[in-house]
N, C-alpha and C. Protein backbone atom coordinates (compact mmCIF):
# COMPACT_ATOMS: atom_id res chain seq x y z
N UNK A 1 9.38 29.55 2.23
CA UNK A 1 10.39 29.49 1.21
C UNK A 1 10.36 28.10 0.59
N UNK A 2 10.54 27.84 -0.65
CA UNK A 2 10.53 26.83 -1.67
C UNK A 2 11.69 25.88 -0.98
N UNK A 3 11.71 24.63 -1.19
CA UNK A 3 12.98 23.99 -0.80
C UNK A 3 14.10 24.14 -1.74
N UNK A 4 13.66 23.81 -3.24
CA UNK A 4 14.55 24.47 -3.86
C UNK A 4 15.24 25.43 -3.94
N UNK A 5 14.86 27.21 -3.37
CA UNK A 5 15.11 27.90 -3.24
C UNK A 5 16.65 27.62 -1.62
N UNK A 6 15.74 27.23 -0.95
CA UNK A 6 16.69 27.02 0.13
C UNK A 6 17.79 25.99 -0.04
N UNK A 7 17.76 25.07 -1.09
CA UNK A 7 19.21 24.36 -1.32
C UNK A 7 19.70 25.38 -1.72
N UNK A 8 19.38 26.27 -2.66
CA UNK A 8 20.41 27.22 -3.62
C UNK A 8 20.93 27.88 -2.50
N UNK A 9 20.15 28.63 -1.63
CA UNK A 9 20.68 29.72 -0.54
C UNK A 9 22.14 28.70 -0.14
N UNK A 10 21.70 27.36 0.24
CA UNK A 10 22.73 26.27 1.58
C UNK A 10 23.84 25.99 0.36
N UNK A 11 23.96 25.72 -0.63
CA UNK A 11 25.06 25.97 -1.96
C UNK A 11 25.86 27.18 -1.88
N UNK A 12 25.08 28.20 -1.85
CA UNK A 12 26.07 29.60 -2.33
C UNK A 12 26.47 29.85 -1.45
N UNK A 13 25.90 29.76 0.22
CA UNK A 13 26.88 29.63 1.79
C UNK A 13 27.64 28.93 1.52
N UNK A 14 28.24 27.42 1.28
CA UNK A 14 29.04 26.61 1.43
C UNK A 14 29.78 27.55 0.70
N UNK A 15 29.59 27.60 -0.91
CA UNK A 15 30.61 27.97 -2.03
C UNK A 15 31.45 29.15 -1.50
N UNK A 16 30.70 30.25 -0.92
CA UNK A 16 31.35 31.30 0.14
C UNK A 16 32.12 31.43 1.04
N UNK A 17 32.22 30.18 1.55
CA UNK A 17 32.89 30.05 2.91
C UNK A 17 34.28 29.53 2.40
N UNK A 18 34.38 29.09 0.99
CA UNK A 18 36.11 28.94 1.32
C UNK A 18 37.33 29.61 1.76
N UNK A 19 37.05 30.93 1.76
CA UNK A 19 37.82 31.99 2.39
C UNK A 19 38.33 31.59 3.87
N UNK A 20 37.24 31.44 4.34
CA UNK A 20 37.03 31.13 5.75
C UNK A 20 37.68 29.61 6.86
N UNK A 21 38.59 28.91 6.11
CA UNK A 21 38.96 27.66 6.81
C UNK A 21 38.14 26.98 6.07
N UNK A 22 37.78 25.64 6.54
CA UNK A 22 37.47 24.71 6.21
C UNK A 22 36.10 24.80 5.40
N UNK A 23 35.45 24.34 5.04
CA UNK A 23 33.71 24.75 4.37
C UNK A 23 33.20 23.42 5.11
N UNK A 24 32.17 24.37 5.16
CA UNK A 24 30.88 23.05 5.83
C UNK A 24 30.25 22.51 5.40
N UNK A 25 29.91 21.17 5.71
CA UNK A 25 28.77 20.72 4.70
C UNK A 25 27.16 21.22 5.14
N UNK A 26 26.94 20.50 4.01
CA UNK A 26 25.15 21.22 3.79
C UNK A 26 24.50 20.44 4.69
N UNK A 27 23.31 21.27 5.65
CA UNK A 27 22.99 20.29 6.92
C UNK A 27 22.18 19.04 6.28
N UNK A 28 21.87 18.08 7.07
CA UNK A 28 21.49 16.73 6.51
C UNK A 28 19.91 16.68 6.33
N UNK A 29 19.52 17.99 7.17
CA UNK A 29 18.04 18.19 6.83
C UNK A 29 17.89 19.64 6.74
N UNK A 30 16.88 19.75 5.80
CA UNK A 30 16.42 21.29 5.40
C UNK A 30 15.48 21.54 5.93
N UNK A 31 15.05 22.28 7.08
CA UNK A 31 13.40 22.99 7.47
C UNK A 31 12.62 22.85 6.61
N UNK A 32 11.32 22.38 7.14
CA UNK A 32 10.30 22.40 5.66
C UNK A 32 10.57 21.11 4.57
N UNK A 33 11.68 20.66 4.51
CA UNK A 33 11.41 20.15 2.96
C UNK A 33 10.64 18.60 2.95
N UNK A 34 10.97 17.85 4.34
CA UNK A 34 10.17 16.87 4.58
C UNK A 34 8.63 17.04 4.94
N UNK A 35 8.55 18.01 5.60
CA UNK A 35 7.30 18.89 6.16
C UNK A 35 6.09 18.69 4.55
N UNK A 36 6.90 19.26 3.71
CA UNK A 36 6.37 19.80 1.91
C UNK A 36 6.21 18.68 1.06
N UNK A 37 7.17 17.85 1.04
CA UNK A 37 7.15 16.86 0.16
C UNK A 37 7.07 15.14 0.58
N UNK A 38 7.39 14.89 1.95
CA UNK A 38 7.51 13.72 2.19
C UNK A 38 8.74 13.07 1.87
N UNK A 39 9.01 12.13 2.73
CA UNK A 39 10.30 11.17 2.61
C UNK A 39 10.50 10.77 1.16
N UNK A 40 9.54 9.90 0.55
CA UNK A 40 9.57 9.41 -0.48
C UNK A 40 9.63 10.22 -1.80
N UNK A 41 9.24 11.62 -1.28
CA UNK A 41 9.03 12.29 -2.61
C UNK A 41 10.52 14.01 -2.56
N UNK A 42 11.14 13.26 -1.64
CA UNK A 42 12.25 14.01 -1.64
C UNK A 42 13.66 14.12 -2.27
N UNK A 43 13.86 14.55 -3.12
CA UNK A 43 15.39 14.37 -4.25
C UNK A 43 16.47 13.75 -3.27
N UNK A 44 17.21 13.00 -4.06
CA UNK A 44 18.84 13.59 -3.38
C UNK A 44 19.62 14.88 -2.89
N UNK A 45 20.00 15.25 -2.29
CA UNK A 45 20.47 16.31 -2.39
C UNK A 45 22.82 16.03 -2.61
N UNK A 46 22.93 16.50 -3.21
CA UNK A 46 24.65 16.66 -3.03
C UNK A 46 24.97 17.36 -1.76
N UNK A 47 25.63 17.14 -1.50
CA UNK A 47 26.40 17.67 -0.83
C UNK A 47 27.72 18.71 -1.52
N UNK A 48 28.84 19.29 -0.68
CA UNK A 48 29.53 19.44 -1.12
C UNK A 48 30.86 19.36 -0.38
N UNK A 49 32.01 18.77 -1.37
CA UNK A 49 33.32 18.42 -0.59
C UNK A 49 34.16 19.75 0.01
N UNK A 50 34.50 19.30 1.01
CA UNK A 50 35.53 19.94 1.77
C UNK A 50 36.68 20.61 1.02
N UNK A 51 36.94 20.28 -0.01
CA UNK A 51 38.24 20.34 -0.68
C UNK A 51 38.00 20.92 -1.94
N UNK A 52 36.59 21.03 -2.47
CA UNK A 52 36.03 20.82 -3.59
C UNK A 52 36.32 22.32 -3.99
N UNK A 53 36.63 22.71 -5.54
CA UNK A 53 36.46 24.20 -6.11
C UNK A 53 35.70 24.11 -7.09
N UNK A 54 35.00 22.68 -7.31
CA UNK A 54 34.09 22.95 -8.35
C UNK A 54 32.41 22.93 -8.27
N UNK A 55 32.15 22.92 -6.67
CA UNK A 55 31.22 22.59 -6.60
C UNK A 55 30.55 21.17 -6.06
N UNK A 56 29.20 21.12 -6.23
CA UNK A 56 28.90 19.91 -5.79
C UNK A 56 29.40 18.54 -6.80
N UNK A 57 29.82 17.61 -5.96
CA UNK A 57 30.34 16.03 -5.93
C UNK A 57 28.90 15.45 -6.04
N UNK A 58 29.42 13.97 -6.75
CA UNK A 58 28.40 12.76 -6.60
C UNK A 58 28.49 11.84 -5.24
N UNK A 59 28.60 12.82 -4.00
CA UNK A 59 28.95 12.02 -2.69
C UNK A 59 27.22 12.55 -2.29
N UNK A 60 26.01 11.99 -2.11
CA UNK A 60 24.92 12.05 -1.67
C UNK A 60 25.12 12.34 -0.29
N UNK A 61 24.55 13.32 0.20
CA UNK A 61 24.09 13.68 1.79
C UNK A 61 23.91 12.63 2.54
N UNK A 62 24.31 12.45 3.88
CA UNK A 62 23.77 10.91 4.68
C UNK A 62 22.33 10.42 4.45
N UNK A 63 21.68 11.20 4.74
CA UNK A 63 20.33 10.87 4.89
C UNK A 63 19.41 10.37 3.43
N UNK A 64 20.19 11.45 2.25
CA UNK A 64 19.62 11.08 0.93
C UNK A 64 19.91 9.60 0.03
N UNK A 65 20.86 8.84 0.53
CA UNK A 65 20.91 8.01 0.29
C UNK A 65 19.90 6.62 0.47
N UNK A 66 19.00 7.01 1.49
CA UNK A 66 17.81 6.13 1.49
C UNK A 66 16.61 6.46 0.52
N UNK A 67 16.76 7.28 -0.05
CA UNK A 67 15.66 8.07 -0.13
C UNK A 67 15.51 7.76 -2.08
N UNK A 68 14.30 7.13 -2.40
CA UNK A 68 14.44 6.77 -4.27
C UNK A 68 14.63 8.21 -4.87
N UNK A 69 15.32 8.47 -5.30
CA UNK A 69 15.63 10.01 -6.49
C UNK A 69 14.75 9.81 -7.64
N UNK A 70 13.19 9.88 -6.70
CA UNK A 70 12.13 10.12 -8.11
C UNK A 70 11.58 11.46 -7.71
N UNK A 71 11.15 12.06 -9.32
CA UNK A 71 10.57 13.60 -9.11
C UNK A 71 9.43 13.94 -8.33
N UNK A 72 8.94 14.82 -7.62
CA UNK A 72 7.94 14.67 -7.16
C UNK A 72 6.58 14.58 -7.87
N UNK A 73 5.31 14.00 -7.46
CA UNK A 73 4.04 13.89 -8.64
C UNK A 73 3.95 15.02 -8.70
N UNK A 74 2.95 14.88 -10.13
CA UNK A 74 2.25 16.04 -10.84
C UNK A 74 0.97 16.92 -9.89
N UNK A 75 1.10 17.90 -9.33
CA UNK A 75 0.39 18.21 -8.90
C UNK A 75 -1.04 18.68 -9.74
N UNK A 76 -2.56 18.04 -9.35
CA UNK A 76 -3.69 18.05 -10.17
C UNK A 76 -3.69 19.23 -10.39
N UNK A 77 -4.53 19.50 -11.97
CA UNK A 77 -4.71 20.85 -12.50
C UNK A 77 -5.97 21.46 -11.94
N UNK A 78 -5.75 22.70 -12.50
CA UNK A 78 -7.20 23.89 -12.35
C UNK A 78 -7.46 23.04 -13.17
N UNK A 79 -9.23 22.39 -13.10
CA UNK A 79 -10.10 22.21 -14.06
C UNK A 79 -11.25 23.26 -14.56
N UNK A 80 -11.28 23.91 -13.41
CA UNK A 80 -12.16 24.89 -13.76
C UNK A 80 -12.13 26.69 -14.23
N UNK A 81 -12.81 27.04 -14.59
CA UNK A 81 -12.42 28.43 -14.87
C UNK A 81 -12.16 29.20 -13.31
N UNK A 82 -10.95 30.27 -13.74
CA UNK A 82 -10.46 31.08 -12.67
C UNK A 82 -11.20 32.55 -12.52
N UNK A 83 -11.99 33.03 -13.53
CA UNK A 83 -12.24 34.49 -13.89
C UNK A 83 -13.36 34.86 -12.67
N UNK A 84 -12.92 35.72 -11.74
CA UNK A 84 -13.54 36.27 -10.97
C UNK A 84 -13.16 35.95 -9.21
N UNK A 85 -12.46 35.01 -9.63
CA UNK A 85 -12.26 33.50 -8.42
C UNK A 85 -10.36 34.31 -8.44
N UNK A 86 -10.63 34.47 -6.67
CA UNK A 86 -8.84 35.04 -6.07
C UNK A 86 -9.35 34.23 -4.71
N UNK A 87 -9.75 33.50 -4.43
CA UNK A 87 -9.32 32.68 -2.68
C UNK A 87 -9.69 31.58 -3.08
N UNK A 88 -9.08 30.49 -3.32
CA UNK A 88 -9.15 29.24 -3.83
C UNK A 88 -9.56 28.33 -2.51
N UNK A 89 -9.63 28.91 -0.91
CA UNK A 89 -9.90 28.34 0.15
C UNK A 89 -11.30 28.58 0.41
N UNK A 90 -11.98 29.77 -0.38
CA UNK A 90 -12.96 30.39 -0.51
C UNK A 90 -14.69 28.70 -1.09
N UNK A 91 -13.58 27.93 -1.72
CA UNK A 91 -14.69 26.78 -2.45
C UNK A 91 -13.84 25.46 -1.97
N UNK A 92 -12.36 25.60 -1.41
CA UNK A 92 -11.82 24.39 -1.11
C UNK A 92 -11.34 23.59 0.27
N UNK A 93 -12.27 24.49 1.11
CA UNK A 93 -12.39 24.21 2.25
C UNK A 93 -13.56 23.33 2.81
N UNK A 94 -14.09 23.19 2.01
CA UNK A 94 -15.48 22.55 2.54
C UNK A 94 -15.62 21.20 2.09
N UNK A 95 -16.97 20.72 2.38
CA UNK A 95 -17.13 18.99 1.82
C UNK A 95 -17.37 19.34 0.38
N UNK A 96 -17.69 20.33 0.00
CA UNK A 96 -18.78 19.83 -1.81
C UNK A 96 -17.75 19.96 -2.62
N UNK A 97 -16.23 20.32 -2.90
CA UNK A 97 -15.18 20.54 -3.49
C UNK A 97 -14.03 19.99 -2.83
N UNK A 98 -12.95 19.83 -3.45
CA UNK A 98 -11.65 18.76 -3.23
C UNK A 98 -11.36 19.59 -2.17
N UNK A 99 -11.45 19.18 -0.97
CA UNK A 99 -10.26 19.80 0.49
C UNK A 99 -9.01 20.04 0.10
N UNK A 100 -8.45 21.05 0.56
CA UNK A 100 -7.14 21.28 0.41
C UNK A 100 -6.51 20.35 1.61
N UNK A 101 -5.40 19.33 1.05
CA UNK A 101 -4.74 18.21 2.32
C UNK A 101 -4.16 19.41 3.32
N UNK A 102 -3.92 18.29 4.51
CA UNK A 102 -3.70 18.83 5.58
C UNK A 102 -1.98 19.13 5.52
N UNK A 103 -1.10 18.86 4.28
CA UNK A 103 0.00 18.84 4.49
C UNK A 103 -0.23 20.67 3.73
N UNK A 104 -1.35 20.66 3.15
CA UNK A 104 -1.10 22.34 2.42
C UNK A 104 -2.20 23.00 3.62
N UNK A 105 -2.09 22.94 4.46
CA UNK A 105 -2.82 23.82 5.46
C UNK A 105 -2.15 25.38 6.22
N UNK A 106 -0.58 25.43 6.01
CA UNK A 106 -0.09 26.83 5.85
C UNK A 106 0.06 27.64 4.85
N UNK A 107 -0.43 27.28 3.32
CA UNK A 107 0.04 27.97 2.33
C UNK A 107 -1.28 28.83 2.11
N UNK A 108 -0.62 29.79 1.16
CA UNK A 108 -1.76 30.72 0.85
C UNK A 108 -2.15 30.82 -0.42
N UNK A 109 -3.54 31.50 -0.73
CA UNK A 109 -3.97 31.40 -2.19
C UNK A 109 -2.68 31.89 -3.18
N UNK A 110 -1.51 32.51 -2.61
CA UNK A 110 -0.91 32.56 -3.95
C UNK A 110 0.01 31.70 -4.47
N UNK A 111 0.48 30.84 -3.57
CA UNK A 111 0.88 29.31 -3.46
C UNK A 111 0.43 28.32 -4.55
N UNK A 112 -1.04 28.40 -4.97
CA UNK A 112 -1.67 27.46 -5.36
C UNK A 112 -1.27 26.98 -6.84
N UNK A 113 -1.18 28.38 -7.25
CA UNK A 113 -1.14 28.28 -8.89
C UNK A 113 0.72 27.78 -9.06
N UNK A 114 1.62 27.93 -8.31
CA UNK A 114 2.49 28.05 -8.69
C UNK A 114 2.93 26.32 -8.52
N UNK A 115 1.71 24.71 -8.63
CA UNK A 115 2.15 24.16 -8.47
C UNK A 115 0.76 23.62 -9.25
N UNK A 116 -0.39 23.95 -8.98
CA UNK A 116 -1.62 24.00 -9.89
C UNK A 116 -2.18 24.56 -11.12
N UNK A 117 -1.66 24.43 -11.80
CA UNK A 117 -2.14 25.06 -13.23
C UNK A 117 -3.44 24.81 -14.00
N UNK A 118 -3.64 25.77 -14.28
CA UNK A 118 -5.02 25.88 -15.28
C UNK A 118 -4.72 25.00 -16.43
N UNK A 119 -5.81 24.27 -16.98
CA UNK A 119 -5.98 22.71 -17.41
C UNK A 119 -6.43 24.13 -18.99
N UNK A 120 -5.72 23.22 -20.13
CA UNK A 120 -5.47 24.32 -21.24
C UNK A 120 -6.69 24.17 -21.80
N UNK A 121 -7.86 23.48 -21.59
CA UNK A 121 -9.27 23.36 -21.66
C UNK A 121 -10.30 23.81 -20.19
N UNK A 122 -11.12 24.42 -20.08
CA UNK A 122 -11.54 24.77 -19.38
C UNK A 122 -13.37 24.00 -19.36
N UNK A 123 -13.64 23.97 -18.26
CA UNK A 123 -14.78 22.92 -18.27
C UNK A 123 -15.81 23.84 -19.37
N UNK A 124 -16.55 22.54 -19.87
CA UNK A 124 -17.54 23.22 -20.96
C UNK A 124 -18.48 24.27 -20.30
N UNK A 125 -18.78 25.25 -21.11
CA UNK A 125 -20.43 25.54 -21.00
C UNK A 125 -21.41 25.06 -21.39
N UNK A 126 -22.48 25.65 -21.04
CA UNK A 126 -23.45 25.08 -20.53
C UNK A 126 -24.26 25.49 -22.34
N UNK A 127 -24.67 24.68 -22.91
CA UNK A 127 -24.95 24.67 -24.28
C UNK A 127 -26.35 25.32 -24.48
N UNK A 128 -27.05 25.61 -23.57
CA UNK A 128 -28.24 26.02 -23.69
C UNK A 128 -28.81 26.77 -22.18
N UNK A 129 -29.88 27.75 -22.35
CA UNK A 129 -30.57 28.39 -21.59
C UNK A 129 -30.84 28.09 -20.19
N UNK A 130 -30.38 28.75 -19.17
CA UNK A 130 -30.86 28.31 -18.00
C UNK A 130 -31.72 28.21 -17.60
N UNK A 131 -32.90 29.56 -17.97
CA UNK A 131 -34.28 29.95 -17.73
C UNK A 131 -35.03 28.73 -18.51
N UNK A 132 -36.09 28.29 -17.49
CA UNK A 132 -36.85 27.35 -17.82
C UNK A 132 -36.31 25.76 -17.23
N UNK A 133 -35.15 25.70 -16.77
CA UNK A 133 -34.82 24.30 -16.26
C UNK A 133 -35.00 24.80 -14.85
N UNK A 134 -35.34 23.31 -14.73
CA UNK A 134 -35.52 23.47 -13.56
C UNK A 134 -34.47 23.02 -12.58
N UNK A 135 -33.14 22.70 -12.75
CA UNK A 135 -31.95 22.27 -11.82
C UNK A 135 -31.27 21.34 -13.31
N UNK A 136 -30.05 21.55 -12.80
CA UNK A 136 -28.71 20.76 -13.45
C UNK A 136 -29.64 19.35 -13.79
N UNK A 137 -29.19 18.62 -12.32
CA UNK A 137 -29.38 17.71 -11.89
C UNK A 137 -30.37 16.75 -12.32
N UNK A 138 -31.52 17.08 -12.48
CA UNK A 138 -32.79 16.89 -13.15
C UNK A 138 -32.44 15.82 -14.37
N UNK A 139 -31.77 16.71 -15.18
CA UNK A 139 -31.29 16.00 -16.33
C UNK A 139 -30.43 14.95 -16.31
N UNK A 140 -29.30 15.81 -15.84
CA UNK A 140 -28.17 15.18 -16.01
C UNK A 140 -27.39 13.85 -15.29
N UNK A 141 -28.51 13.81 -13.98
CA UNK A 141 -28.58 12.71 -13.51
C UNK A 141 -29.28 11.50 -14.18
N UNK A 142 -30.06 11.79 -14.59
CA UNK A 142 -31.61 10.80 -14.94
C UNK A 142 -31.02 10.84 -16.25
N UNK A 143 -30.20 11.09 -17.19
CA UNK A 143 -30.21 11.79 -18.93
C UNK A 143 -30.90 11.68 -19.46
N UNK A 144 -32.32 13.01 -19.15
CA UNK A 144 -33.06 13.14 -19.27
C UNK A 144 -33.22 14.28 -20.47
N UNK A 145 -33.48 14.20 -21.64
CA UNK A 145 -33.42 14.43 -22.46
C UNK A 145 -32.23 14.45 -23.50
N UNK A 146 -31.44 13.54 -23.18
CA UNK A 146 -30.27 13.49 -23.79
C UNK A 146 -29.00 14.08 -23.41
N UNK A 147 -29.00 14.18 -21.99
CA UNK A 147 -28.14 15.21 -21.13
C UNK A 147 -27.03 13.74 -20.83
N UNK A 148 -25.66 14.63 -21.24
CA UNK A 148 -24.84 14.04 -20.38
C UNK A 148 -24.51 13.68 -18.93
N UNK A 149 -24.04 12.84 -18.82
CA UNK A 149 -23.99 11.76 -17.34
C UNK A 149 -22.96 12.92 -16.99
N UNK A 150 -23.38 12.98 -15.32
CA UNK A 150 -22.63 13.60 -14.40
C UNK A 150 -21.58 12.89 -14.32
N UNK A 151 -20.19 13.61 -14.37
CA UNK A 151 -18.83 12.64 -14.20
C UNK A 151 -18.68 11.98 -12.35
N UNK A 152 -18.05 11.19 -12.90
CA UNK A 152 -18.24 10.85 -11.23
C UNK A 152 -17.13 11.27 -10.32
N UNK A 153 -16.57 12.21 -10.61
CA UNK A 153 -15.59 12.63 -9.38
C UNK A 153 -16.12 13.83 -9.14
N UNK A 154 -17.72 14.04 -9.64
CA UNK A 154 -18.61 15.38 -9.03
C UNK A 154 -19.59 14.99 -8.17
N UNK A 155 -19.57 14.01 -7.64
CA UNK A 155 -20.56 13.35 -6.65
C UNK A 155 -20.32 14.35 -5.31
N UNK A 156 -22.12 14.24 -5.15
CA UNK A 156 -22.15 15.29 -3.96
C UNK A 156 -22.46 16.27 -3.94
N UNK A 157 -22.23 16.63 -5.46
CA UNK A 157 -21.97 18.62 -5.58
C UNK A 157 -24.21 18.76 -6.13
N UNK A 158 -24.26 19.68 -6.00
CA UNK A 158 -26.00 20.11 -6.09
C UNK A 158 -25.87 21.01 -6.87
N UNK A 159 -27.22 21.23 -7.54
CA UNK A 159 -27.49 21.93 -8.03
C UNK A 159 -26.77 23.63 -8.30
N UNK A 160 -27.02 23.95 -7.28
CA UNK A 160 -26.67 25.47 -7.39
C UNK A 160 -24.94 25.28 -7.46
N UNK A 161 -24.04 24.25 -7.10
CA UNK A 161 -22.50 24.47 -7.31
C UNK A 161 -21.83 24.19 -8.90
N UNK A 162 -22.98 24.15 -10.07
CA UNK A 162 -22.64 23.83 -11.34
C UNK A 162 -22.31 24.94 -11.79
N UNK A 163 -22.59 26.19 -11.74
CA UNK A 163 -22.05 27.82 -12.09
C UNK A 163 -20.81 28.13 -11.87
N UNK A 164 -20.68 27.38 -10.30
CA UNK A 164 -19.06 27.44 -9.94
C UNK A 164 -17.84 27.68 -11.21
N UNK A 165 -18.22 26.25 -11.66
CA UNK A 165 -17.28 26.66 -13.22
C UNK A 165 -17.53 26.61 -14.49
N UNK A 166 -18.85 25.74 -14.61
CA UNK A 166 -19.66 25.62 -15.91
C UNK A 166 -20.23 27.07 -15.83
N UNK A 167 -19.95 27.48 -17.37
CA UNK A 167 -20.30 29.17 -17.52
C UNK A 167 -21.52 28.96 -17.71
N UNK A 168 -22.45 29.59 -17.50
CA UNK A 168 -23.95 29.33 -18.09
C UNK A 168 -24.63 30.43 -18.02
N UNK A 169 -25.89 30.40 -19.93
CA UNK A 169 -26.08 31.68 -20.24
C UNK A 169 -27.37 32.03 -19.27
């Protein structure tokens, strides 16, 4: 479950319980949300007053008060094309492509997109014929015939992993 999702659930319990005696406050830690985001990259959360009928107060939770109230980073985009591609652990488990961190080691491929988005450009194709070259690399290392320089956050990757997302005829 989203942490967001689970403040809303720990909100609409509190807001519920006024019937009931006193209302409780919202616990000082949420399952998961340090687990997901880290200390530093964790909101404030409100709390809410005892007395309160309108909802959450500007009285910060104990614990959120240490904590800087910056948004969490941008999580990096899909750079590459998705068409055909459903297990994103399927190419991101290994050395020749970005590891998935060890803090995303329970989530699942359908997780991914909903924090990773497809980059509104999709890596180029491949401008000319495959048949007859003899490897990517050849060229594009050496720029050998006028071939663009391999970017350098593709170091490592060989020959045969350029199809991956460069379309080629």
């Amino acid at each position: 479950m989203r942490p967001g999702l689970l403040i809303a659930c720990a909100i609409a319990l509190v807001s519920c319980a006024s019937g009931f005696g006193e209302r409780p406050e919202l616990p000082t830690a949420i399952p998961g949300m340090l687990s997901n985001h880290g200390e530093a990259k964790t909101p404030a959360i409100q709390r809410i007053s005892a007395n309160s009928e309108q909802g959450p107060t500007s009285t910060p939770a104990p614990w959120a008060t240490a904590l800087p109230p910056t948004p969490l980073p941008k999580a990096r985009a899909v750079s590459h094309n998705l068409i055909g591609k459903s297990d994103c652990l399927y190419c991101h488990k290994g050395p020749t492509y970005y590891r998935v961190p060890a803090d995303h080691a329970t989530r699942t491929n359908q997780t991914c997109l909903g924090c990773h988005a497809p980059t509104s450009s999709p890596p180029r194709a491949v401008p000319h014929p495959k048949a007859g070259r003899e490897g990517c690399l050849i060229c594009h290392l050496l720029g050998k015939n006028g071939a663009r320089a391999v970017p350098g956050d593709h170091g490592g990757r060989l020959n045969d992993t350029c199809a991956t997302c460069h379309l080629i005829n």
